[in-house]
C-alpha atoms as a PDB file:
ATOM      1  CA  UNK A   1      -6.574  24.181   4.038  1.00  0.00           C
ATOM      2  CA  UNK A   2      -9.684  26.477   2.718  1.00  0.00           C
ATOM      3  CA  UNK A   3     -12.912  25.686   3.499  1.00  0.00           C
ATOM      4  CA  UNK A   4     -13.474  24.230  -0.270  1.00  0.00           C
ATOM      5  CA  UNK A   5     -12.562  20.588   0.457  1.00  0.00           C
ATOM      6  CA  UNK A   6     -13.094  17.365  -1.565  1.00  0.00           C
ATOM      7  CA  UNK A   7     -13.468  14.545  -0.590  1.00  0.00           C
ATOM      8  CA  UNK A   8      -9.615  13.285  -1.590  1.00  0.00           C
ATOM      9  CA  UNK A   9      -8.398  16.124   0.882  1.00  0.00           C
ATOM     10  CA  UNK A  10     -10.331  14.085   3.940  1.00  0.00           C
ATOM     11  CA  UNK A  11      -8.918  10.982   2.147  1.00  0.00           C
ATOM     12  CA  UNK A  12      -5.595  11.851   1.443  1.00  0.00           C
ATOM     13  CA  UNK A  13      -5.394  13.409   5.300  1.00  0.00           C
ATOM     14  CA  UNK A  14      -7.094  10.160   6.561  1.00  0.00           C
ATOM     15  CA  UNK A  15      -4.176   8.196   5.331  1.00  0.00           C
ATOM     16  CA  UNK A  16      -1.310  10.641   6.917  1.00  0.00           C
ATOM     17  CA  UNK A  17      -3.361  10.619  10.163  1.00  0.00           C
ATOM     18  CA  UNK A  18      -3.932   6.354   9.917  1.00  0.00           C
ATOM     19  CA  UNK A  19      -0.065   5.903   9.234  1.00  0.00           C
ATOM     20  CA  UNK A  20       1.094   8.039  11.883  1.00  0.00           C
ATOM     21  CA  UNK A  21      -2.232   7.898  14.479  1.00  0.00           C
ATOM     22  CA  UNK A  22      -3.781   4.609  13.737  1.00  0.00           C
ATOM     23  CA  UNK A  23      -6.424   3.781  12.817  1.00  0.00           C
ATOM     24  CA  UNK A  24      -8.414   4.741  15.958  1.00  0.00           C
ATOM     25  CA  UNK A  25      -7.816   8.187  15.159  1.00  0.00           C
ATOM     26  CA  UNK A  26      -9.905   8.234  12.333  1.00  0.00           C
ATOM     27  CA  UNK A  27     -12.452   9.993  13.416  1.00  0.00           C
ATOM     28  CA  UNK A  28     -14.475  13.246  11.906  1.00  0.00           C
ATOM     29  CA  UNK A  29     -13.762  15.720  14.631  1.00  0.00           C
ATOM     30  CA  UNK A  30      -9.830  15.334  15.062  1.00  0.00           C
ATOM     31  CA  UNK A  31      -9.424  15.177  11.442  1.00  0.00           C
ATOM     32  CA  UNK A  32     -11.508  18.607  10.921  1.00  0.00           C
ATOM     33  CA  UNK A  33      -9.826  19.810  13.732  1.00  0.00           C
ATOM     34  CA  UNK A  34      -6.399  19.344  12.193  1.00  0.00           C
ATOM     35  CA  UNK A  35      -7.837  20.166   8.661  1.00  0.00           C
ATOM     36  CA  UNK A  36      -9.002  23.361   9.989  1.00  0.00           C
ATOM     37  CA  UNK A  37     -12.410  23.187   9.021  1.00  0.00           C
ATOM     38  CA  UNK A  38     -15.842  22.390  10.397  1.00  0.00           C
ATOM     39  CA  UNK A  39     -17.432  18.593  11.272  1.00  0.00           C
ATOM     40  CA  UNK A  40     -19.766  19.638   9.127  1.00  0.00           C
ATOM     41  CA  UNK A  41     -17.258  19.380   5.932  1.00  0.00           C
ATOM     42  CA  UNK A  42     -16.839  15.600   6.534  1.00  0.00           C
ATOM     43  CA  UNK A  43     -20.436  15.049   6.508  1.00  0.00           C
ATOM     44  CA  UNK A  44     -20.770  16.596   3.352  1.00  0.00           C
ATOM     45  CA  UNK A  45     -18.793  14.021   1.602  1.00  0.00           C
ATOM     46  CA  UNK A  46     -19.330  11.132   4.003  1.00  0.00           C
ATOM     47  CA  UNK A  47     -22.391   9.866   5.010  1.00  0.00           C
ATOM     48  CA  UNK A  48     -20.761   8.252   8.464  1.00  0.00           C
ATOM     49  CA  UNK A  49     -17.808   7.192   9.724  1.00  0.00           C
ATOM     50  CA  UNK A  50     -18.018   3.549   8.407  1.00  0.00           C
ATOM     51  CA  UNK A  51     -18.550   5.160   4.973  1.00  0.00           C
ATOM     52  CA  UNK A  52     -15.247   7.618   5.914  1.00  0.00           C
ATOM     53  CA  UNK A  53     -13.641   4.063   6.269  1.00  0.00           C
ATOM     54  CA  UNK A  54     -14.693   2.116   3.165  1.00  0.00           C
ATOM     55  CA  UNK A  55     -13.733   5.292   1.573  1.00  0.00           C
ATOM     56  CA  UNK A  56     -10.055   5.192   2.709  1.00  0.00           C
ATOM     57  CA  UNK A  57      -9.396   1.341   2.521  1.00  0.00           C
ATOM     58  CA  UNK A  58     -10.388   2.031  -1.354  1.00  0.00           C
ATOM     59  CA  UNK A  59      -7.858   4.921  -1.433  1.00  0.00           C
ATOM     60  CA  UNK A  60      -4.950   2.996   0.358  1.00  0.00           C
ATOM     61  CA  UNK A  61      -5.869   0.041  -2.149  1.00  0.00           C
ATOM     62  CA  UNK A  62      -5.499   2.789  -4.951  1.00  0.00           C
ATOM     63  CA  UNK A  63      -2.613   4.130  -3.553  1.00  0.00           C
ATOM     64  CA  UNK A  64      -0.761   1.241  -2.137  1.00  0.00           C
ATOM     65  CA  UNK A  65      -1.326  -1.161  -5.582  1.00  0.00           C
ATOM     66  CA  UNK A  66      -3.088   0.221  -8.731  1.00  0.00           C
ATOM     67  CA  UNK A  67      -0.792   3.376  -8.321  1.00  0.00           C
ATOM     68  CA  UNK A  68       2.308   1.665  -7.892  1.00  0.00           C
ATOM     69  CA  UNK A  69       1.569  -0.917 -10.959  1.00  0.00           C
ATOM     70  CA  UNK A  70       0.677   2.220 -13.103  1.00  0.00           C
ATOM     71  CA  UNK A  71       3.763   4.056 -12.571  1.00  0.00           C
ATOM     72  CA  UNK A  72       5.940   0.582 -12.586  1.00  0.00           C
ATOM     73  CA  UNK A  73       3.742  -0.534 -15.905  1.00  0.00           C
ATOM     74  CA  UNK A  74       4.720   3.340 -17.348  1.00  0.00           C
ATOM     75  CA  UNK A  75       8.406   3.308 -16.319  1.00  0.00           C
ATOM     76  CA  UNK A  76       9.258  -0.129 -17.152  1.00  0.00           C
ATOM     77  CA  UNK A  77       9.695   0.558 -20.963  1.00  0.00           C
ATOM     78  CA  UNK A  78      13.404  -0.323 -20.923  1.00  0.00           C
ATOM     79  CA  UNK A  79      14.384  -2.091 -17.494  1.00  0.00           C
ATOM     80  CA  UNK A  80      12.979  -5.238 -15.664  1.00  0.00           C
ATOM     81  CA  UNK A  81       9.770  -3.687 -14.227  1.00  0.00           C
ATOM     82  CA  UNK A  82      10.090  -6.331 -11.505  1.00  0.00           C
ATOM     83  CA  UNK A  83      13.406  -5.008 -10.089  1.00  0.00           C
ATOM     84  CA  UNK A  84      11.595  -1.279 -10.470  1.00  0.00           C
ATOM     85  CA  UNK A  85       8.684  -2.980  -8.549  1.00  0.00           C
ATOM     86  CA  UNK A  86      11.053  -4.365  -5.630  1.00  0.00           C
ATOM     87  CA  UNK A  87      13.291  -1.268  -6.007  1.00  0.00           C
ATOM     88  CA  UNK A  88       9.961   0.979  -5.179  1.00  0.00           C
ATOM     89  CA  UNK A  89       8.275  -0.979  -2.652  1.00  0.00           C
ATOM     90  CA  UNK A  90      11.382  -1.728  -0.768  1.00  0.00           C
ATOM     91  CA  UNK A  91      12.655   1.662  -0.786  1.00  0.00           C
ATOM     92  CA  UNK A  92       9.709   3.267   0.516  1.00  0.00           C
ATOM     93  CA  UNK A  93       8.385   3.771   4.564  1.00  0.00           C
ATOM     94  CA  UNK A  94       5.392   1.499   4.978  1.00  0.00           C
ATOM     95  CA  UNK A  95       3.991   3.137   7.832  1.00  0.00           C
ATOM     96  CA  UNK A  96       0.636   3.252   5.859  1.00  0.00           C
ATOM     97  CA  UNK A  97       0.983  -0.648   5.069  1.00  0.00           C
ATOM     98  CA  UNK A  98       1.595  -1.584   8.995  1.00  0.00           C
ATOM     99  CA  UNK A  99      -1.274   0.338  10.566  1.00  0.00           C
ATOM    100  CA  UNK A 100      -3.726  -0.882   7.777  1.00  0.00           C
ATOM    101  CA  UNK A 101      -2.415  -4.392   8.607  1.00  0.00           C
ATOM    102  CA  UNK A 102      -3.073  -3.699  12.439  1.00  0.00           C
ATOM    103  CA  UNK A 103      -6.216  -2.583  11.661  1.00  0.00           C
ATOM    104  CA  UNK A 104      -7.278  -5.365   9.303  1.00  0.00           C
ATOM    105  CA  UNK A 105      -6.445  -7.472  12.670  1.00  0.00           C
ATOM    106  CA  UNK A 106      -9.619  -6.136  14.426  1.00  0.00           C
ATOM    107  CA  UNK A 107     -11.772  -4.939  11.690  1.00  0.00           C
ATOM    108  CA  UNK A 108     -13.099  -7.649   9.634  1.00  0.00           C
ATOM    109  CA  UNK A 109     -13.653  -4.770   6.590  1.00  0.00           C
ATOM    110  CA  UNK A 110     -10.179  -3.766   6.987  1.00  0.00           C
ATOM    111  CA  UNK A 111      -9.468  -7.390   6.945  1.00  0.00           C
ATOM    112  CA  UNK A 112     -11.180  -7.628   3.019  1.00  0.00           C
ATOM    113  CA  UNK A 113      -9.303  -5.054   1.926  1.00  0.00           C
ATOM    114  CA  UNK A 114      -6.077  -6.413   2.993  1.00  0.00           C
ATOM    115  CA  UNK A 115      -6.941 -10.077   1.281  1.00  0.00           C
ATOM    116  CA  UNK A 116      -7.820  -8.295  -1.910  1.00  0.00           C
ATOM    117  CA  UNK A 117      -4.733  -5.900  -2.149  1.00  0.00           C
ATOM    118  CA  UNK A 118      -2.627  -8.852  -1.523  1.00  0.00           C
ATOM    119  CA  UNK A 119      -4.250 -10.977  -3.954  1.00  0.00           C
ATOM    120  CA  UNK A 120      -3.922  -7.998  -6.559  1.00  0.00           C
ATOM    121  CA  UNK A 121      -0.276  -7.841  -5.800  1.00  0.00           C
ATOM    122  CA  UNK A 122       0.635 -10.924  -5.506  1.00  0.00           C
ATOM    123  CA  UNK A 123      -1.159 -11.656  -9.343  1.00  0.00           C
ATOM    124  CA  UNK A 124       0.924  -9.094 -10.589  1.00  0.00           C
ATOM    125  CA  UNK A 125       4.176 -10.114  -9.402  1.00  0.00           C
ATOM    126  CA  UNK A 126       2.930 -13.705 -10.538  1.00  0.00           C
ATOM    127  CA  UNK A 127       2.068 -11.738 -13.989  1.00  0.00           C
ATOM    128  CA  UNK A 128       5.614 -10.378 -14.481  1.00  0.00           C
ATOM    129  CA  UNK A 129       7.470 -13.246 -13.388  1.00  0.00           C
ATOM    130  CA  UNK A 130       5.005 -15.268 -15.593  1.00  0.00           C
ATOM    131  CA  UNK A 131       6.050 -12.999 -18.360  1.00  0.00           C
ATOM    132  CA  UNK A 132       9.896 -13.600 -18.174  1.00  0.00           C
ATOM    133  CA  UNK A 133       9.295 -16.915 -19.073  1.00  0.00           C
ATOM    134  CA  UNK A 134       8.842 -18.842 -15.689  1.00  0.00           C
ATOM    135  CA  UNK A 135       6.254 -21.508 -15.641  1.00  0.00           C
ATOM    136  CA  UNK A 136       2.929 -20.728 -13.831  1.00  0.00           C
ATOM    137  CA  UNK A 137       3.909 -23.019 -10.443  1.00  0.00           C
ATOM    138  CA  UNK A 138       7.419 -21.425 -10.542  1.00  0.00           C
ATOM    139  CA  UNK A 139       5.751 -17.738 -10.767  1.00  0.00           C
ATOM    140  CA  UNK A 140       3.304 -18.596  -8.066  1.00  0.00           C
ATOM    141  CA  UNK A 141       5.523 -19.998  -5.789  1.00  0.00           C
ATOM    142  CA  UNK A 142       8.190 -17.336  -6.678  1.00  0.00           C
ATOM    143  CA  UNK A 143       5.592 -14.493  -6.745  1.00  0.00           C
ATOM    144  CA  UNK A 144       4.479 -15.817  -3.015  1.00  0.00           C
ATOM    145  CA  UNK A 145       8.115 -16.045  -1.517  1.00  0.00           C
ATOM    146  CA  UNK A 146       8.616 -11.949  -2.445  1.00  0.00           C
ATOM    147  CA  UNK A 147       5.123 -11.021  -1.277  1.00  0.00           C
ATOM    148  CA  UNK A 148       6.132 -12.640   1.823  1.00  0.00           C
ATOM    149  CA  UNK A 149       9.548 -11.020   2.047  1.00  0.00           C
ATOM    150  CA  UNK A 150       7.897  -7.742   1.015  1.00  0.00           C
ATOM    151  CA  UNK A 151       5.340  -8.298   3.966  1.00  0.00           C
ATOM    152  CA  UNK A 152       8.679  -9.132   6.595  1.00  0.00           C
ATOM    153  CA  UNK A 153      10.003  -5.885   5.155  1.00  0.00           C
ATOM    154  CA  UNK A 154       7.073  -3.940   5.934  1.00  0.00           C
ATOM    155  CA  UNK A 155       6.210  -5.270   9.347  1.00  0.00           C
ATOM    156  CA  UNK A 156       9.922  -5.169  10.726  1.00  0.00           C
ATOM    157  CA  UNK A 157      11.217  -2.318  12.916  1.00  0.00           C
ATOM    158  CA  UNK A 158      14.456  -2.947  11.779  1.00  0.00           C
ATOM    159  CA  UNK A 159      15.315  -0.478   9.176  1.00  0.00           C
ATOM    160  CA  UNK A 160      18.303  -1.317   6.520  1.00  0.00           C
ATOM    161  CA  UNK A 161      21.233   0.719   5.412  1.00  0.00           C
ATOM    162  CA  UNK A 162      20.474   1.820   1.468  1.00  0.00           C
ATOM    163  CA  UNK A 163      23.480  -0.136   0.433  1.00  0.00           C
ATOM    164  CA  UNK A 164      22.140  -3.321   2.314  1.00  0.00           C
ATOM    165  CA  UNK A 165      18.502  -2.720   0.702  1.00  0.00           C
ATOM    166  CA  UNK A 166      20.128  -2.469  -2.444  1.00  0.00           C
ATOM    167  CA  UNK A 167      22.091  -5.646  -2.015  1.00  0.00           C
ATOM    168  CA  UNK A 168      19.050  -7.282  -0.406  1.00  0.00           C
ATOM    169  CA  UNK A 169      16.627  -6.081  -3.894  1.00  0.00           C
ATOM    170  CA  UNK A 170      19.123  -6.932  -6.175  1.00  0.00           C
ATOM    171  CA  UNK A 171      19.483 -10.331  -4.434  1.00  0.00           C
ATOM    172  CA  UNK A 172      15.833 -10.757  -4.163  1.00  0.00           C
ATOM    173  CA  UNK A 173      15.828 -10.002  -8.485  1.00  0.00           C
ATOM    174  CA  UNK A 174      18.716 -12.877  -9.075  1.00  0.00           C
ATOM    175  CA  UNK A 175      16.781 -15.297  -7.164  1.00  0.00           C
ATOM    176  CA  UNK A 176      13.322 -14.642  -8.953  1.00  0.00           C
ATOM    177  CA  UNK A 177      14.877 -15.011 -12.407  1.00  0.00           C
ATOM    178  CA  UNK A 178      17.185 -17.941 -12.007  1.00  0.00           C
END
């Protein structure tokens, strides 16, 4: 990388380095180090460390929700945006989503940013399922049962076969709509 950096290109490294490192490798001198630049670079566009961290719990709540609801919101113009919402999230690695989740276990900050991306995603799904014509309780408690098998997804070690993911989301869409 050049020695022109913004403050995304700490940001967007921060989150590669927290998903594969943890977040106990976020710190300014490894990340300049592997960024090939100077300390001095992340001190231009963060005032300290904590700062460096507010900044990428806000990213990872861009990235991990407001991103994924635009581009479900923009693709959704002629299929069930729910299945293309369970068809994304459960086809993706969520390396980023376990070490913020470890971290939110030990860092009460971390911790707020996990309770308000959940509530944000679990108000969508409640929004969409809301939409198809279920009945407020019924979306809740609907929304809340694929949040939490989004969440087992996530946190398991156990990868799936693509076929079984398939049959698992496409499962997971016939339950929420009957």
């Amino acid at each position: 990388m050049g020695n022109q950096l913004a403050a995304k290109d700490w940001l967007d490294q921060g989150l590669k380095t927290l998903a594969i490192r943890g977040f106990t490798a976020l710190k300014a001198e490894p990340l300049a180090k592997t960024m090939g630049v100077s300390r001095g670079s992340f001190y231009w566009h963060f005032a300290d460390i904590g700062a460096f961290h507010a900044a990428i719990l806000a990213r990872w709540h861009e990235v991990a929700a407001e991103q994924i609801i635009a581009n479900v919101e923009a693709a959704s113009k002629d299929e069930n945006p729910l299945a293309l919402l369970l068809r994304r999230v459960f086809g993706e690695r969520l390396m980023l989503e376990r070490a913020v989740r470890t971290w939110a276990s030990v860092d009460p900050a971390a911790r707020a940013a996990v309770q308000a991306i959940d509530r944000r995603r679990l108000g969508y799904v409640e929004g969409l399922l809301t939409q198809s014509g279920l009945s407020t309780d019924v979306a809740r408690a609907r929304a809340q049962i694929l949040y939490w098998a989004f969440l087992g997804f996530a946190l398991s070690d156990q990868p799936l076969s693509k076929a079984r993911q398939e049959a698992v989301v496409d499962e997971l869409v016939r339950m929420s709509a009957s």
